[in-house]
Protein backbone atom coordinates (compact mmCIF):
# COMPACT_ATOMS: atom_id res chain seq x y z
CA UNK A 1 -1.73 34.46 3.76
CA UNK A 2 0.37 33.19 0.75
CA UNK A 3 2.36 31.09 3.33
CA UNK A 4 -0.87 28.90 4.43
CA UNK A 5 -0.54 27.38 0.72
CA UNK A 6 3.37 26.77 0.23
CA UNK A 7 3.38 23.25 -1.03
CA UNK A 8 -0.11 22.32 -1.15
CA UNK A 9 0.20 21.47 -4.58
CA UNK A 10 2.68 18.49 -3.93
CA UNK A 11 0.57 17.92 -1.23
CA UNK A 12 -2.89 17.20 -3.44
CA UNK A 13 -0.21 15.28 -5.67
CA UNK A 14 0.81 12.94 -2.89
CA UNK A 15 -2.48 12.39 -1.35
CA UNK A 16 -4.21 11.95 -4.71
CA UNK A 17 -1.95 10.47 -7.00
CA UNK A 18 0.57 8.86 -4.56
CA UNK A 19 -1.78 6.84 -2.40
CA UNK A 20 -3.83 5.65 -5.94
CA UNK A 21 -0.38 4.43 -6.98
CA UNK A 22 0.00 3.00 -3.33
CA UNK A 23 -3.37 1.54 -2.76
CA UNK A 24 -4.20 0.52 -5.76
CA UNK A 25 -1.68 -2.19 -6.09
CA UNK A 26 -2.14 -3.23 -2.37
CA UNK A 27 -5.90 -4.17 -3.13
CA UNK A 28 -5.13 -5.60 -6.05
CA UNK A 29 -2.64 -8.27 -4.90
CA UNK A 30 -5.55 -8.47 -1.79
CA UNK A 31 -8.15 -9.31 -4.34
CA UNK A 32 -6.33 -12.16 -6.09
CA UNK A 33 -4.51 -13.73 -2.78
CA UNK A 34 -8.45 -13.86 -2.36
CA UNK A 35 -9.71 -15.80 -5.69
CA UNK A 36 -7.18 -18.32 -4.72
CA UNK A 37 -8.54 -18.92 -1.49
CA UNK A 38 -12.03 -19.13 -3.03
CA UNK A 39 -13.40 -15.93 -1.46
CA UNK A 40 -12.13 -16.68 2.30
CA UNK A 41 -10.82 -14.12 4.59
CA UNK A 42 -7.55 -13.01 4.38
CA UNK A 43 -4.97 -13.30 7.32
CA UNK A 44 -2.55 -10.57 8.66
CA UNK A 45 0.48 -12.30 6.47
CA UNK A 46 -0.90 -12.22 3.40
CA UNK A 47 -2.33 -8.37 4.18
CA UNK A 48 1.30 -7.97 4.83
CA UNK A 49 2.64 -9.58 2.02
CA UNK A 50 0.32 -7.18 0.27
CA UNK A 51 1.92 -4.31 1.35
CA UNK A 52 4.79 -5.03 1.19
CA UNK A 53 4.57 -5.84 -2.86
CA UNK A 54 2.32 -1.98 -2.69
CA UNK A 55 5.26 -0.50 -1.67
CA UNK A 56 7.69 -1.79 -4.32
CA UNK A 57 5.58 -0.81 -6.82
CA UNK A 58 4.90 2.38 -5.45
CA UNK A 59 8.71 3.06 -5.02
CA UNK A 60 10.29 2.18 -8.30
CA UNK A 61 7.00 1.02 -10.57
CA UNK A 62 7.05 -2.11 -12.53
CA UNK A 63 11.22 -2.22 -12.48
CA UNK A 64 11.05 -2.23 -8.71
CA UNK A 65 10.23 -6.08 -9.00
CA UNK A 66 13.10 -6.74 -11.10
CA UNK A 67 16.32 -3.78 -10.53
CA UNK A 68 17.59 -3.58 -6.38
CA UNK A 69 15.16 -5.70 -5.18
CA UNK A 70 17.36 -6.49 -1.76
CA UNK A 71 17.57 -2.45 -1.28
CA UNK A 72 14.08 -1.63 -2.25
CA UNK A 73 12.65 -4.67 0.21
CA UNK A 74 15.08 -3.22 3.11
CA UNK A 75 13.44 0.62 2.67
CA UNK A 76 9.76 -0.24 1.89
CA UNK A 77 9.12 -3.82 3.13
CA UNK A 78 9.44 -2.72 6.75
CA UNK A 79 7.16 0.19 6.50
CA UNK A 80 3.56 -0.85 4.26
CA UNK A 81 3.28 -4.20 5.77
CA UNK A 82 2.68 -2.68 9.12
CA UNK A 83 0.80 0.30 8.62
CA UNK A 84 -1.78 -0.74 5.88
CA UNK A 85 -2.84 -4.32 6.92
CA UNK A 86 -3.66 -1.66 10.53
CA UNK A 87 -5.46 0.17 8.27
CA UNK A 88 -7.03 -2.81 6.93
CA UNK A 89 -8.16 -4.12 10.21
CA UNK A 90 -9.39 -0.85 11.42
CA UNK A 91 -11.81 -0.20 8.58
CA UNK A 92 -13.09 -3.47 8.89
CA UNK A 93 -13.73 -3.17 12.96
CA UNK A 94 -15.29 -0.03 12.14
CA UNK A 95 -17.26 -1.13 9.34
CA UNK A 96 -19.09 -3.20 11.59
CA UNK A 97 -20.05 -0.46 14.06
């Protein structure tokens, strides 16, 4: 039975922890891409650009931005601006159902 629980303490860490670290950057840069636009909608691009700044921070913190940022774009920028501004979408199509 011990074998069910082998790593579900890194587990709780990631999904806890990791994806506040994650998300919480991604809505943040959301929310003021939105003040500038006075409130308007935003479009894919700038959900993208979003996620893509998420997953710098998430990766190497604030020195992300500022130590490899050519290597760190290559290995994260790919990856969050597809799959969150999805995520995005989806909640919002199924916020409305």
């Amino acid at each position: 039975m011990k074998v069910f629980y082998a790593g579900f303490g890194a587990h709780c860490y990631c999904d806890s922890i990791g994806r506040a670290v994650y998300l919480g950057p991604y809505e943040f840069t959301k929310r003021e891409i939105r003040k500038s636009k006075m409130g308007e909608a935003l479009n894919v691009w700038e959900r993208m650009f979003s996620a893509g700044v998420a997953g710098i921070y998430r990766n190497d913190g604030i020195n992300g931005f500022f130590r490899g940022f050519t290597i760190t774009v290559l290995r994260a920028g790919p990856v969050a601006p597809i799959v969150l501004p999805i995520y995005d979408i989806a909640l919002e199509f199924l916020q409305a159902y």
